[in-house]
PDB file of N, CA and C in Angstrom:
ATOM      1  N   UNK A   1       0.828  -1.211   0.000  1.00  0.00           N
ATOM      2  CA  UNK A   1       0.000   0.000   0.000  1.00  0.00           C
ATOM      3  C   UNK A   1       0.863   1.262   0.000  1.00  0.00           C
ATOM      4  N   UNK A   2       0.118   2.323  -0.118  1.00  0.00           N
ATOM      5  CA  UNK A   2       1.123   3.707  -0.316  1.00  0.00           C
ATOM      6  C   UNK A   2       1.413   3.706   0.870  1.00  0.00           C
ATOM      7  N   UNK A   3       2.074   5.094   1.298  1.00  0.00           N
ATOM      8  CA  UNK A   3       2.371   5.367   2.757  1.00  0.00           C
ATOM      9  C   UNK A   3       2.379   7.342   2.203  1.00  0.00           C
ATOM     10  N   UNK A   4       1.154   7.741   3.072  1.00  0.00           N
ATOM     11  CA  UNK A   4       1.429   9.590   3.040  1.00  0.00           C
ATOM     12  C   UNK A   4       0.991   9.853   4.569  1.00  0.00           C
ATOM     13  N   UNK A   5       1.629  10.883   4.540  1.00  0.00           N
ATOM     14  CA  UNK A   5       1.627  11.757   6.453  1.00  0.00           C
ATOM     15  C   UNK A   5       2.063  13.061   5.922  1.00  0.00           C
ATOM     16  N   UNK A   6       2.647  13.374   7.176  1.00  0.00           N
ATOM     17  CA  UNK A   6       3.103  14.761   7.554  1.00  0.00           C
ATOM     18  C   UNK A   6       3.709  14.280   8.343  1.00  0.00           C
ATOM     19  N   UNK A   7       4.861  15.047   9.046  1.00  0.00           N
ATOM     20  CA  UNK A   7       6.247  15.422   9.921  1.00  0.00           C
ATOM     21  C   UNK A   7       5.817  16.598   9.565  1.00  0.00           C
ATOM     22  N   UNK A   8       6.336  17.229  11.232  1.00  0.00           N
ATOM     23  CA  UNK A   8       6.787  18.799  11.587  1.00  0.00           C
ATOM     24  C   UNK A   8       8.613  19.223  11.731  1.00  0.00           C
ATOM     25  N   UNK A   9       8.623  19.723  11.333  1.00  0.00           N
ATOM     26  CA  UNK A   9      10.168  20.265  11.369  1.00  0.00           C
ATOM     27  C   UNK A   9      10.269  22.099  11.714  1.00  0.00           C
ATOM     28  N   UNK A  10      10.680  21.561  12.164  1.00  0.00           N
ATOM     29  CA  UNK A  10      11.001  23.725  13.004  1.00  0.00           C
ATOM     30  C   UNK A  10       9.933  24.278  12.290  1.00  0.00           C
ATOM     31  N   UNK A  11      10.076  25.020  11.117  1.00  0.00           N
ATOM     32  CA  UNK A  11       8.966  25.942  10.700  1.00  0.00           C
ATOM     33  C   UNK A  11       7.871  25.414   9.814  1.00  0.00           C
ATOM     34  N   UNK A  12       7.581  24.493   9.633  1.00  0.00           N
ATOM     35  CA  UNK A  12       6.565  23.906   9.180  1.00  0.00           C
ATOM     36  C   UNK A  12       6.232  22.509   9.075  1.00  0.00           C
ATOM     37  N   UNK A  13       5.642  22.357   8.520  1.00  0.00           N
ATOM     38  CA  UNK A  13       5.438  20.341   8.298  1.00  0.00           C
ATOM     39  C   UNK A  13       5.647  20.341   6.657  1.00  0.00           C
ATOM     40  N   UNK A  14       6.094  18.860   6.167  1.00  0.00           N
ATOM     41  CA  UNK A  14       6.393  18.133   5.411  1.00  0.00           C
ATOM     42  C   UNK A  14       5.386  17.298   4.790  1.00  0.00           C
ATOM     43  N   UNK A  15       4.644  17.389   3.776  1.00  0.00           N
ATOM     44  CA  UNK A  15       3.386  16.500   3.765  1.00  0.00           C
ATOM     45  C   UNK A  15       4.528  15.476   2.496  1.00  0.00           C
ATOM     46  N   UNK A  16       4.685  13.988   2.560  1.00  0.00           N
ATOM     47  CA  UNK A  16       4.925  13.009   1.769  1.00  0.00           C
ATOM     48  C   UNK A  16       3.828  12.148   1.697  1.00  0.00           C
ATOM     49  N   UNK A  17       3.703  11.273   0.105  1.00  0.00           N
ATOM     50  CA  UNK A  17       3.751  10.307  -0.396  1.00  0.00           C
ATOM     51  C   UNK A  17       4.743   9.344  -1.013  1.00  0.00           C
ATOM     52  N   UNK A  18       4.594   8.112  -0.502  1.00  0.00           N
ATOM     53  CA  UNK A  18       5.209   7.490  -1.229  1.00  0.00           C
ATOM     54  C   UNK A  18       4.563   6.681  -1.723  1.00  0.00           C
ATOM     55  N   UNK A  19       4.488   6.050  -3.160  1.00  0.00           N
ATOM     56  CA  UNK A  19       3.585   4.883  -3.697  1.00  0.00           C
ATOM     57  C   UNK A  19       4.019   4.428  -4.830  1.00  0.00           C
ATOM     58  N   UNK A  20       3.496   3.460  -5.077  1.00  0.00           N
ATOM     59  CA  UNK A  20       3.981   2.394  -6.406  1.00  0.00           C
ATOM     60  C   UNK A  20       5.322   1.607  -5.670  1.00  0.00           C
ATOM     61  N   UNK A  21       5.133   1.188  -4.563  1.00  0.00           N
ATOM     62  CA  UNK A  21       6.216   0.174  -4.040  1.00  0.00           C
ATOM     63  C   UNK A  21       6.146  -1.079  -4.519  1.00  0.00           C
ATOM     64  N   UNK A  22       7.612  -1.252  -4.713  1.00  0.00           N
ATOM     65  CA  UNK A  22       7.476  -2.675  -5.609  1.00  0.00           C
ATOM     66  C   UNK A  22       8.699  -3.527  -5.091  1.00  0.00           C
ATOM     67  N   UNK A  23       9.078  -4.440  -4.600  1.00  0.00           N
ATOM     68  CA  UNK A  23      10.193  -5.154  -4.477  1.00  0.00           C
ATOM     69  C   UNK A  23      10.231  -5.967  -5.713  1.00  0.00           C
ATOM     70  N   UNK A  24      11.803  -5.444  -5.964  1.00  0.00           N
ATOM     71  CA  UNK A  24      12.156  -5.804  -7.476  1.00  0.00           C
ATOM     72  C   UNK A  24      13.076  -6.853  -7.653  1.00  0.00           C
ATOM     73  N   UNK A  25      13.941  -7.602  -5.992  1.00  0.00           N
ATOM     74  CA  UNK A  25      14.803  -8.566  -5.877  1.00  0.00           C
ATOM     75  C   UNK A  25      14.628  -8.757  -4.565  1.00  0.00           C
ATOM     76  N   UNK A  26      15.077 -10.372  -4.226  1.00  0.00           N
ATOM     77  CA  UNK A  26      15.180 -10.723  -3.081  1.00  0.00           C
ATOM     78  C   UNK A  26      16.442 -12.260  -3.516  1.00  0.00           C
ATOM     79  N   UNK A  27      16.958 -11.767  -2.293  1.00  0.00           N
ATOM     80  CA  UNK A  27      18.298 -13.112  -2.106  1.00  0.00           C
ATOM     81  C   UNK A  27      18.278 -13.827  -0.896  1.00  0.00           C
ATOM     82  N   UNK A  28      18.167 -14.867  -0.727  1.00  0.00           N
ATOM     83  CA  UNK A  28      18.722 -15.566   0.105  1.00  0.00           C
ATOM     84  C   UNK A  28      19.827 -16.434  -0.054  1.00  0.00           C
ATOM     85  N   UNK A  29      20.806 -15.801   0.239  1.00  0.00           N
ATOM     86  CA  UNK A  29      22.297 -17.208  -0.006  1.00  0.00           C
ATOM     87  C   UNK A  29      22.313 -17.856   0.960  1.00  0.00           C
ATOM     88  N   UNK A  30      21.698 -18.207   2.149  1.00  0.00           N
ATOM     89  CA  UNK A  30      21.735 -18.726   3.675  1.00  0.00           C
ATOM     90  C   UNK A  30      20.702 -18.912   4.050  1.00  0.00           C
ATOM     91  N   UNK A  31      19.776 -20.094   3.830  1.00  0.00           N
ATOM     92  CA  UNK A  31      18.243 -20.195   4.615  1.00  0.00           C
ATOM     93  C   UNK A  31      18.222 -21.653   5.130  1.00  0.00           C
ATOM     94  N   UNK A  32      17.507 -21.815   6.417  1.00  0.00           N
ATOM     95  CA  UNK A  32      17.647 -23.151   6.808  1.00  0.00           C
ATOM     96  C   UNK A  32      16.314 -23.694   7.989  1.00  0.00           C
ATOM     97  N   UNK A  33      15.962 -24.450   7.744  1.00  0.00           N
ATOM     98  CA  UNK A  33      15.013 -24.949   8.411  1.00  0.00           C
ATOM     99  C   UNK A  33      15.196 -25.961   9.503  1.00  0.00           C
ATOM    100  N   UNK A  34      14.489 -26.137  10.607  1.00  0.00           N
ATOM    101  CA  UNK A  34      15.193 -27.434  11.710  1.00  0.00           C
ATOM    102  C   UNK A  34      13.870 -27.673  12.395  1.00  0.00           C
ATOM    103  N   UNK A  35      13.388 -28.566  12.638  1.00  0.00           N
ATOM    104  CA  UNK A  35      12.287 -29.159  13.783  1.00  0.00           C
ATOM    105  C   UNK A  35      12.948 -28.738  15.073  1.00  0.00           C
ATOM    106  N   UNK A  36      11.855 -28.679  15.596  1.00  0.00           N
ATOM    107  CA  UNK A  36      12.263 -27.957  17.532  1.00  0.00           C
ATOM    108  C   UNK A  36      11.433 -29.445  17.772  1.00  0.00           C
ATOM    109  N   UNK A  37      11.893 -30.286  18.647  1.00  0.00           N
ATOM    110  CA  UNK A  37      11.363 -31.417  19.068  1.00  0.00           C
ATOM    111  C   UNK A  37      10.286 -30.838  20.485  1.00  0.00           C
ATOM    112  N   UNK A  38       8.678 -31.011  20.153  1.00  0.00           N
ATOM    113  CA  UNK A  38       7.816 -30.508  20.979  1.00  0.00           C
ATOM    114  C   UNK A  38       7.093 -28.840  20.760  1.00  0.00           C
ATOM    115  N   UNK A  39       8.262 -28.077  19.789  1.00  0.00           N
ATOM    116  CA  UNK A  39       7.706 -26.708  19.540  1.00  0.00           C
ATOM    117  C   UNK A  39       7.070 -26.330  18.579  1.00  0.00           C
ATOM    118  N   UNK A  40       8.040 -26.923  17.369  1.00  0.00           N
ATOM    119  CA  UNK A  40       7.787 -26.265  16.138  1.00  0.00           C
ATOM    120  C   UNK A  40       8.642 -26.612  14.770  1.00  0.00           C
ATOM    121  N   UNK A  41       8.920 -25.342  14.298  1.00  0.00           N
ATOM    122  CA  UNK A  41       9.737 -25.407  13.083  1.00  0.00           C
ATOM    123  C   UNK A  41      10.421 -23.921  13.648  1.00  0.00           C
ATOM    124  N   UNK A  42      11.745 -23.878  13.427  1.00  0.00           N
ATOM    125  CA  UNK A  42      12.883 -22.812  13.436  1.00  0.00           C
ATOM    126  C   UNK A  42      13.118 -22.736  12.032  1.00  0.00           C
ATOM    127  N   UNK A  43      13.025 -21.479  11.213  1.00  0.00           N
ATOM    128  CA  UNK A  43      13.394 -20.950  10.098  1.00  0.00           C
ATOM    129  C   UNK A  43      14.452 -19.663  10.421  1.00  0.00           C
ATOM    130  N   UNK A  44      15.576 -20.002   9.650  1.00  0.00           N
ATOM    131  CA  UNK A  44      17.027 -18.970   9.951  1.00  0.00           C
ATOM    132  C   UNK A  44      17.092 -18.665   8.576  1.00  0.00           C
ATOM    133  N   UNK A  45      17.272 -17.403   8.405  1.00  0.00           N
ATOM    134  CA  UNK A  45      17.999 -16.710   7.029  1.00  0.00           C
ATOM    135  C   UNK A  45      19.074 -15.702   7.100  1.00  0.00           C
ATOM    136  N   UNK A  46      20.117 -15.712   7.213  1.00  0.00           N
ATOM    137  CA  UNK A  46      21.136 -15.443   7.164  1.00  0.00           C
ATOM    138  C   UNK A  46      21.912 -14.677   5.607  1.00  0.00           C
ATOM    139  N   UNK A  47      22.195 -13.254   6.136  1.00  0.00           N
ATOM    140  CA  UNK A  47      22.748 -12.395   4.904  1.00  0.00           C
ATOM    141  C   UNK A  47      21.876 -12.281   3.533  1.00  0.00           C
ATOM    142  N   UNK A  48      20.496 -11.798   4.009  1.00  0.00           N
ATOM    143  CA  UNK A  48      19.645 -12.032   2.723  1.00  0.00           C
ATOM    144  C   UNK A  48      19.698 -10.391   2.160  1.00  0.00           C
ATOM    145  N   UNK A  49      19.188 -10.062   1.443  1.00  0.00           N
ATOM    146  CA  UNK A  49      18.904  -8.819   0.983  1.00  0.00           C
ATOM    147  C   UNK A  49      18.205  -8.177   0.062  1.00  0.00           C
ATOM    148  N   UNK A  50      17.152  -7.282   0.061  1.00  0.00           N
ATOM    149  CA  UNK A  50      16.472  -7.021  -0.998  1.00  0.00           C
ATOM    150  C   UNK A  50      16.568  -5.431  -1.697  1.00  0.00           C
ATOM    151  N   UNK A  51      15.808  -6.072  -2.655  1.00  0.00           N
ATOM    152  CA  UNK A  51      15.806  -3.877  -3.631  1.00  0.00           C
ATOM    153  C   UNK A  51      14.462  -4.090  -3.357  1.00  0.00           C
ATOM    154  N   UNK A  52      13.920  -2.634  -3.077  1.00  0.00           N
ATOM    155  CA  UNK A  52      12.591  -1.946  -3.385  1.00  0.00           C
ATOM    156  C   UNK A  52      12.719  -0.596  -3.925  1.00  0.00           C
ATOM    157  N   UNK A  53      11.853  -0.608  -5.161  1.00  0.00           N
ATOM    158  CA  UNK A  53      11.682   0.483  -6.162  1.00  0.00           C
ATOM    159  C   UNK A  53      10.182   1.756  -5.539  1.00  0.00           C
ATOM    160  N   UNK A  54      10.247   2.629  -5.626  1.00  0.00           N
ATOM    161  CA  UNK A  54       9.311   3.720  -5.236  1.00  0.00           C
ATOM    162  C   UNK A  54       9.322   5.243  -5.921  1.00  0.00           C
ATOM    163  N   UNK A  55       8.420   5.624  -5.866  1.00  0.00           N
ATOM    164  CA  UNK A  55       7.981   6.966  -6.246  1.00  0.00           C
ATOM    165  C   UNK A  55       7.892   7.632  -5.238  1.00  0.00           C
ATOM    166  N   UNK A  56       8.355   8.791  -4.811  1.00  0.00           N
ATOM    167  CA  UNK A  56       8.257  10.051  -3.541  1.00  0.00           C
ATOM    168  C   UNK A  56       7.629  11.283  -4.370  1.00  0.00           C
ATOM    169  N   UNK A  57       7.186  11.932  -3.221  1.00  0.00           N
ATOM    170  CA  UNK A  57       6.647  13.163  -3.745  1.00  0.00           C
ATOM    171  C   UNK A  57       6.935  13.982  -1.898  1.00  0.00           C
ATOM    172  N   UNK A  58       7.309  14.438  -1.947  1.00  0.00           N
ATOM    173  CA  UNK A  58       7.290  15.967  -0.625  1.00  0.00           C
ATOM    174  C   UNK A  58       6.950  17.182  -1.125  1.00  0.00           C
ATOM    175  N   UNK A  59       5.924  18.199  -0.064  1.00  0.00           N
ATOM    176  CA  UNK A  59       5.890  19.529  -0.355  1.00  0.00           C
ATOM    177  C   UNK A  59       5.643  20.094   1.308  1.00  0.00           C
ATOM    178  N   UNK A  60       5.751  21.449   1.059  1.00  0.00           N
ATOM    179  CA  UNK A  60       6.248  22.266   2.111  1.00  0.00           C
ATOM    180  C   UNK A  60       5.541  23.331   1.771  1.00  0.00           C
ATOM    181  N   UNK A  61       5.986  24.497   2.040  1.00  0.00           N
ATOM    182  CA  UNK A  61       5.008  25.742   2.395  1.00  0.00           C
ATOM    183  C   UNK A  61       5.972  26.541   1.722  1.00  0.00           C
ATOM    184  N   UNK A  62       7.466  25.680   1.400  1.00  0.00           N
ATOM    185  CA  UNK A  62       8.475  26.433   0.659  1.00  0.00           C
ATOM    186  C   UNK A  62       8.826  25.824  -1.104  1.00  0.00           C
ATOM    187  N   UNK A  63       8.662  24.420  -0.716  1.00  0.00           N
ATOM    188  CA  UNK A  63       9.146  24.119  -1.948  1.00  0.00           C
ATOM    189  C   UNK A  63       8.200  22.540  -2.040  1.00  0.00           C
ATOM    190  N   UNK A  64       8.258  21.935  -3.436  1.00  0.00           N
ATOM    191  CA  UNK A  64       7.759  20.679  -3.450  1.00  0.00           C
ATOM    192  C   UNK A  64       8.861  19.866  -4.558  1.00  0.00           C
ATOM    193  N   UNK A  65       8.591  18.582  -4.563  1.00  0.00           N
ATOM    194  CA  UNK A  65       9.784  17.540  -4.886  1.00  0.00           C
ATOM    195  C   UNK A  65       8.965  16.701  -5.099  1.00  0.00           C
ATOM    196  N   UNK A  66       9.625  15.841  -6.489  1.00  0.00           N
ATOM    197  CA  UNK A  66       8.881  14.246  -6.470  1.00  0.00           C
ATOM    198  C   UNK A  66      10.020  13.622  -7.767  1.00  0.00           C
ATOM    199  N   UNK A  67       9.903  12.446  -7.506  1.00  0.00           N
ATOM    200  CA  UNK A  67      11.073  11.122  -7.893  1.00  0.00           C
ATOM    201  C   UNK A  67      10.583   9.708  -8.021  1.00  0.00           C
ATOM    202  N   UNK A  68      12.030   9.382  -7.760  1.00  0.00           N
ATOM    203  CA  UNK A  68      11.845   7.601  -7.624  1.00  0.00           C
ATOM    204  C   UNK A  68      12.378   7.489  -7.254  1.00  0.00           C
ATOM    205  N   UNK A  69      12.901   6.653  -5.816  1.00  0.00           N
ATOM    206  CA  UNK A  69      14.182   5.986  -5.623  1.00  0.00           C
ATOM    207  C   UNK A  69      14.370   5.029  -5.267  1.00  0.00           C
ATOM    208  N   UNK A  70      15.401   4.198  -5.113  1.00  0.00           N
ATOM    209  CA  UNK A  70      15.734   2.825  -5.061  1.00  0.00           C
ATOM    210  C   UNK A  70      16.343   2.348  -3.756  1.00  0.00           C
ATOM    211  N   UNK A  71      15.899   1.808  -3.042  1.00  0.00           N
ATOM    212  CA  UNK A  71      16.241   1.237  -1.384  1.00  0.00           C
ATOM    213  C   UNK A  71      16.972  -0.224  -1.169  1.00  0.00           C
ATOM    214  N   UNK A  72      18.253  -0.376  -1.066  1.00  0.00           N
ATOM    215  CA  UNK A  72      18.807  -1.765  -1.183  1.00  0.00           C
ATOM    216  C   UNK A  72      19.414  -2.024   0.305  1.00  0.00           C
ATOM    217  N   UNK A  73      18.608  -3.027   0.892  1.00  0.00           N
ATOM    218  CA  UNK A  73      18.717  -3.476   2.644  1.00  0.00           C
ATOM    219  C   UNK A  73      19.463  -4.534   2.422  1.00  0.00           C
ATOM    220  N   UNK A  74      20.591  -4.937   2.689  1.00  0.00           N
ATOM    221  CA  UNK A  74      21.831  -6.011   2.991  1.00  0.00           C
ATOM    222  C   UNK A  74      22.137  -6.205   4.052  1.00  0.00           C
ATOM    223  N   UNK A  75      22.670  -7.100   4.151  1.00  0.00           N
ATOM    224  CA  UNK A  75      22.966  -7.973   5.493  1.00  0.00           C
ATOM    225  C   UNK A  75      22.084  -8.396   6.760  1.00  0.00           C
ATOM    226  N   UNK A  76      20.802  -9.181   5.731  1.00  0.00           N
ATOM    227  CA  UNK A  76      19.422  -9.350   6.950  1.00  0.00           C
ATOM    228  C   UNK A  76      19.497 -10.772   7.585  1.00  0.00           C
ATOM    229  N   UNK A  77      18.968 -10.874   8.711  1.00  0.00           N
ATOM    230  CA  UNK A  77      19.243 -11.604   9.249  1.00  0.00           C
ATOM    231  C   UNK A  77      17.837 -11.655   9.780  1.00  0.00           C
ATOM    232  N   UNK A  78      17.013 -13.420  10.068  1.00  0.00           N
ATOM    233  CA  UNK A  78      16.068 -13.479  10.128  1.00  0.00           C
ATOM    234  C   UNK A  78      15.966 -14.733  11.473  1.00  0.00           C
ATOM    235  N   UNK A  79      15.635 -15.141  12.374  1.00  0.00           N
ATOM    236  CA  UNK A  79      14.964 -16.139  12.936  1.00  0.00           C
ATOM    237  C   UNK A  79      13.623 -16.134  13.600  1.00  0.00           C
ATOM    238  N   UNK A  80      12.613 -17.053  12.815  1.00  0.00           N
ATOM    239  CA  UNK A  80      11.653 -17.057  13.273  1.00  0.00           C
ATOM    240  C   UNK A  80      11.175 -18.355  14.172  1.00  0.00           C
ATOM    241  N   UNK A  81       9.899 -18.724  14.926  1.00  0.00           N
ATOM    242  CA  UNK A  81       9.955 -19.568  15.513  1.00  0.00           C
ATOM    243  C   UNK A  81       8.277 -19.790  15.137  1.00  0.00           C
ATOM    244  N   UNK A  82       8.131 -21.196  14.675  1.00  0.00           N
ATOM    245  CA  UNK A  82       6.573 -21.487  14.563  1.00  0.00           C
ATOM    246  C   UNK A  82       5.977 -22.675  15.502  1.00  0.00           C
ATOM    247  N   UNK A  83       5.286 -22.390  15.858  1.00  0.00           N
ATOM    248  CA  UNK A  83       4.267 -23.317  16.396  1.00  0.00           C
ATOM    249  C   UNK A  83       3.373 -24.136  15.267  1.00  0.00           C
ATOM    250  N   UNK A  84       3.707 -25.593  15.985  1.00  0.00           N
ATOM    251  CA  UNK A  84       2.719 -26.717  14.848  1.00  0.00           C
ATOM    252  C   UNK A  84       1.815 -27.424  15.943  1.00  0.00           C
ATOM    253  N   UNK A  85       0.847 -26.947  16.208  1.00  0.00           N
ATOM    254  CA  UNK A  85       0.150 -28.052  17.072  1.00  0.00           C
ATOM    255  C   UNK A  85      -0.740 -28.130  16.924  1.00  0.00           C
ATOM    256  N   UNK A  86      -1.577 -29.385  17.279  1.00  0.00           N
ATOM    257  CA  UNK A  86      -2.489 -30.489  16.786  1.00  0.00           C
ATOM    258  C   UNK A  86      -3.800 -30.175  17.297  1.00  0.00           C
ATOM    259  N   UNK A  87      -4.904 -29.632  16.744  1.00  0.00           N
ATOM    260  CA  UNK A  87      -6.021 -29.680  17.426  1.00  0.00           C
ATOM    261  C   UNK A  87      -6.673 -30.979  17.560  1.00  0.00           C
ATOM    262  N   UNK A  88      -7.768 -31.002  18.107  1.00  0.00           N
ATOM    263  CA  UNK A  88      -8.824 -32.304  18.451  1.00  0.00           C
ATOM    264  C   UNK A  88      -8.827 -33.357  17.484  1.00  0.00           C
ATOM    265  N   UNK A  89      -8.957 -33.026  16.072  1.00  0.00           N
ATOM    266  CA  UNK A  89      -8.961 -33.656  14.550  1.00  0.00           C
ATOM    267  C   UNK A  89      -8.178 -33.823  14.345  1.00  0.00           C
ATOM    268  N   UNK A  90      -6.772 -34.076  14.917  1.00  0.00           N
ATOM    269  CA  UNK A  90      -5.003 -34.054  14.473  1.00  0.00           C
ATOM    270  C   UNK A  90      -5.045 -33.216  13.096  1.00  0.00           C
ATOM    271  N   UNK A  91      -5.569 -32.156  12.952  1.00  0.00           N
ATOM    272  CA  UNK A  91      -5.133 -31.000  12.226  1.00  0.00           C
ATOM    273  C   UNK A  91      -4.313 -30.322  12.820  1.00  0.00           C
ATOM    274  N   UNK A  92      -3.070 -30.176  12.111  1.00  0.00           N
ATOM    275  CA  UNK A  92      -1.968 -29.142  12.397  1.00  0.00           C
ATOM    276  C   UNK A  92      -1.802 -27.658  11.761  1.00  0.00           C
ATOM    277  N   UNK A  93      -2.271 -26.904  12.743  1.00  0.00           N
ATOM    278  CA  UNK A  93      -1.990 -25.517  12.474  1.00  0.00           C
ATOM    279  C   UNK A  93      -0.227 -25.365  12.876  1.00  0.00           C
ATOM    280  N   UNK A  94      -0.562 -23.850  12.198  1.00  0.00           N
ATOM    281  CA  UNK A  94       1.071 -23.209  12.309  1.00  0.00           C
ATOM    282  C   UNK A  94       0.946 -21.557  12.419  1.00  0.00           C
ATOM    283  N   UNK A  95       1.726 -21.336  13.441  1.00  0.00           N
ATOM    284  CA  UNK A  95       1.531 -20.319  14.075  1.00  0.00           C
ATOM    285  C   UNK A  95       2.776 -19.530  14.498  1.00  0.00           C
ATOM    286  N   UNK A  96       3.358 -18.171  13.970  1.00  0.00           N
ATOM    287  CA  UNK A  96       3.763 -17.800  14.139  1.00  0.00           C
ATOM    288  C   UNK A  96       4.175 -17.193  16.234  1.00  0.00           C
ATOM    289  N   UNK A  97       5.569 -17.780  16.712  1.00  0.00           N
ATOM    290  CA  UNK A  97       5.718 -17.597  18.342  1.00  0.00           C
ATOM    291  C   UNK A  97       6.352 -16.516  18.061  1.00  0.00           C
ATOM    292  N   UNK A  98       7.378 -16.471  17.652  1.00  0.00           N
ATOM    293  CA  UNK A  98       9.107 -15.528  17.627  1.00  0.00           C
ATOM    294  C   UNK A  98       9.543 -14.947  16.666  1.00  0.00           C
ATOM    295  N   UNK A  99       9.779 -14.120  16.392  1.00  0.00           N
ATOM    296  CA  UNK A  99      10.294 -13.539  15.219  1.00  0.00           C
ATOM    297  C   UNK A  99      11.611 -12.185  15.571  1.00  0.00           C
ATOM    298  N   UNK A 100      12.705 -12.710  15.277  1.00  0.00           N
ATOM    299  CA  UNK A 100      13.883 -11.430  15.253  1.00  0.00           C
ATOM    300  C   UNK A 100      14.484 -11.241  13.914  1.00  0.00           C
ATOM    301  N   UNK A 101      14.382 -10.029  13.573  1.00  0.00           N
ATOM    302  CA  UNK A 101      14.929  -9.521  12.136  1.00  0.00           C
ATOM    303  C   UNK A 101      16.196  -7.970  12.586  1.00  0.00           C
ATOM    304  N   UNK A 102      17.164  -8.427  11.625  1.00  0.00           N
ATOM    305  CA  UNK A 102      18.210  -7.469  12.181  1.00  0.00           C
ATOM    306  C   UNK A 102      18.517  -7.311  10.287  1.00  0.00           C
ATOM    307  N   UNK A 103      18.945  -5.412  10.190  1.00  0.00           N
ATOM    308  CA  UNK A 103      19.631  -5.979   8.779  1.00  0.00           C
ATOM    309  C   UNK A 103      21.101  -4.383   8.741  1.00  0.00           C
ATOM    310  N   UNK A 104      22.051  -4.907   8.281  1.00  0.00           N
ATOM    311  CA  UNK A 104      23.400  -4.383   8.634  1.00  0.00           C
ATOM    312  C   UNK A 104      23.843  -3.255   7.553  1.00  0.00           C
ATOM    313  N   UNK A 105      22.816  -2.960   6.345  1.00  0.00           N
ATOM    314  CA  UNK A 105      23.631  -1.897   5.611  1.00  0.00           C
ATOM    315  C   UNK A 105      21.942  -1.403   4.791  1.00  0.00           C
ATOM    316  N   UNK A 106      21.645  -0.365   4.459  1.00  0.00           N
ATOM    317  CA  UNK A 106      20.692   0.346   4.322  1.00  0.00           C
ATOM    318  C   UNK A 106      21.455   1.120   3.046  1.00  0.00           C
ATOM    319  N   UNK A 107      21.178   1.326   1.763  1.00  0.00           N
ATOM    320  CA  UNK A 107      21.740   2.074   0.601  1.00  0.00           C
ATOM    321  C   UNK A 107      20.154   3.094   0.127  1.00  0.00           C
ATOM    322  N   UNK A 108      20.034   4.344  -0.235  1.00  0.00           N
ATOM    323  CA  UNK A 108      19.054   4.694  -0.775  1.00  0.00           C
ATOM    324  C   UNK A 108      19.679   5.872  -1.597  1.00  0.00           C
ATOM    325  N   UNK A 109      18.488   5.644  -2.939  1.00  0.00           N
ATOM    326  CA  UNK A 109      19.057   6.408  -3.826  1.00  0.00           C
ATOM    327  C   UNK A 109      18.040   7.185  -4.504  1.00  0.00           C
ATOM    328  N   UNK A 110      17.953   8.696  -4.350  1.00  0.00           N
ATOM    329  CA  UNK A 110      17.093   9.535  -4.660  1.00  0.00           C
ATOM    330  C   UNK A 110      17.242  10.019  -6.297  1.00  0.00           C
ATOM    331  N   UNK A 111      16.200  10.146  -6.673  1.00  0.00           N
ATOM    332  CA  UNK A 111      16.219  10.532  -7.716  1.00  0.00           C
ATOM    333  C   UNK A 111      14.554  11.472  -8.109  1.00  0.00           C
ATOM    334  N   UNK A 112      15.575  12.912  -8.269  1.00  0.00           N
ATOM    335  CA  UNK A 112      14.219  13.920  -8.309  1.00  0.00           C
ATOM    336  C   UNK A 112      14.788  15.032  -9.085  1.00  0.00           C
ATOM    337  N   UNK A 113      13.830  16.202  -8.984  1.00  0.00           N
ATOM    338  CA  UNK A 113      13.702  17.076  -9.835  1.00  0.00           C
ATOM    339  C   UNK A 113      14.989  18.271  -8.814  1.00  0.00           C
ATOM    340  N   UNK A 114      14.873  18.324  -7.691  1.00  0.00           N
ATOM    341  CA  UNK A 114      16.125  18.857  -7.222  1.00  0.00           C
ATOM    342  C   UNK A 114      17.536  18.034  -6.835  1.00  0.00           C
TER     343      UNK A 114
END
C-alpha cells in the first residue's frame, strides 16, 4: 500500500507520499530450516537482501519535490519460531511464536527534480 503523512520540522510540516512500491529482488544465499522437538519449526535466514523500487513526492510551504528511488537493505538476518500443534482432529496448524529480524547496511538512492 502507499504510505502519506506529515512530519513537523522547526517551521513547518512536510506533507509526503510514497507509492507504487514494488520489491524488485530478493536473495537468500543462507536459509535453513530445523524441527524444535515438541515446539515447532525454526526458520534462519542469514545475509539475505532485498531492492525496493518507489515513487516520492514531498511539499512544504516552501518548496515541493517528487522522484523515484531505489532502497537496497543487505545484510538481513532473520529467525523465526513457529508453532505446529495439533487440534482435536489431528489438524496441524502453524503459528507464528518468535520472530527477530536485524539488517546491517541500508543504501538509498534519490532521484528527483532537485
Amino acid at each position: 500500500p502507499d504510505l502519506s503523512g506529515y512530519e513537523k520540522f522547526g517551521l513547518g510540516k512536510v506533507k509526503y507520499n510514497i507509492s507504487r512500491i514494488h520489491v524488485t529482488a530478493v536473495e537468500f544465499p543462507s536459509a535453513s530450516i530445523s524441527l524444535i522437538p515438541g515446539t515447532g519449526i525454526k526458520l534462519v535466514i542469514e545475509n539475505a537482501s532485498l531492492t525496493v523500487d518507489m515513487n516520492w513526492n514531498l511539499k512544504t510551504w516552501m518548496f515541493k519535490d517528487s522522484g523515484r528511488n531505489t532502497v537496497y537493505i543487505s545484510k538481513v538476518f532473520v529467525t523465526a519460531i513457529f508453532s505446529t500443534p495439533l487440534d482435536n482432529m489431528a489438524h496441524t496448524s502453524i503459528s507464528l511464536t518468535s520472530c527477530r529480524t536485524t539488517s546491517g547496511d541500508i543504501d538509498i538512492k534519490l532521484n528527483g527534480k532537485s
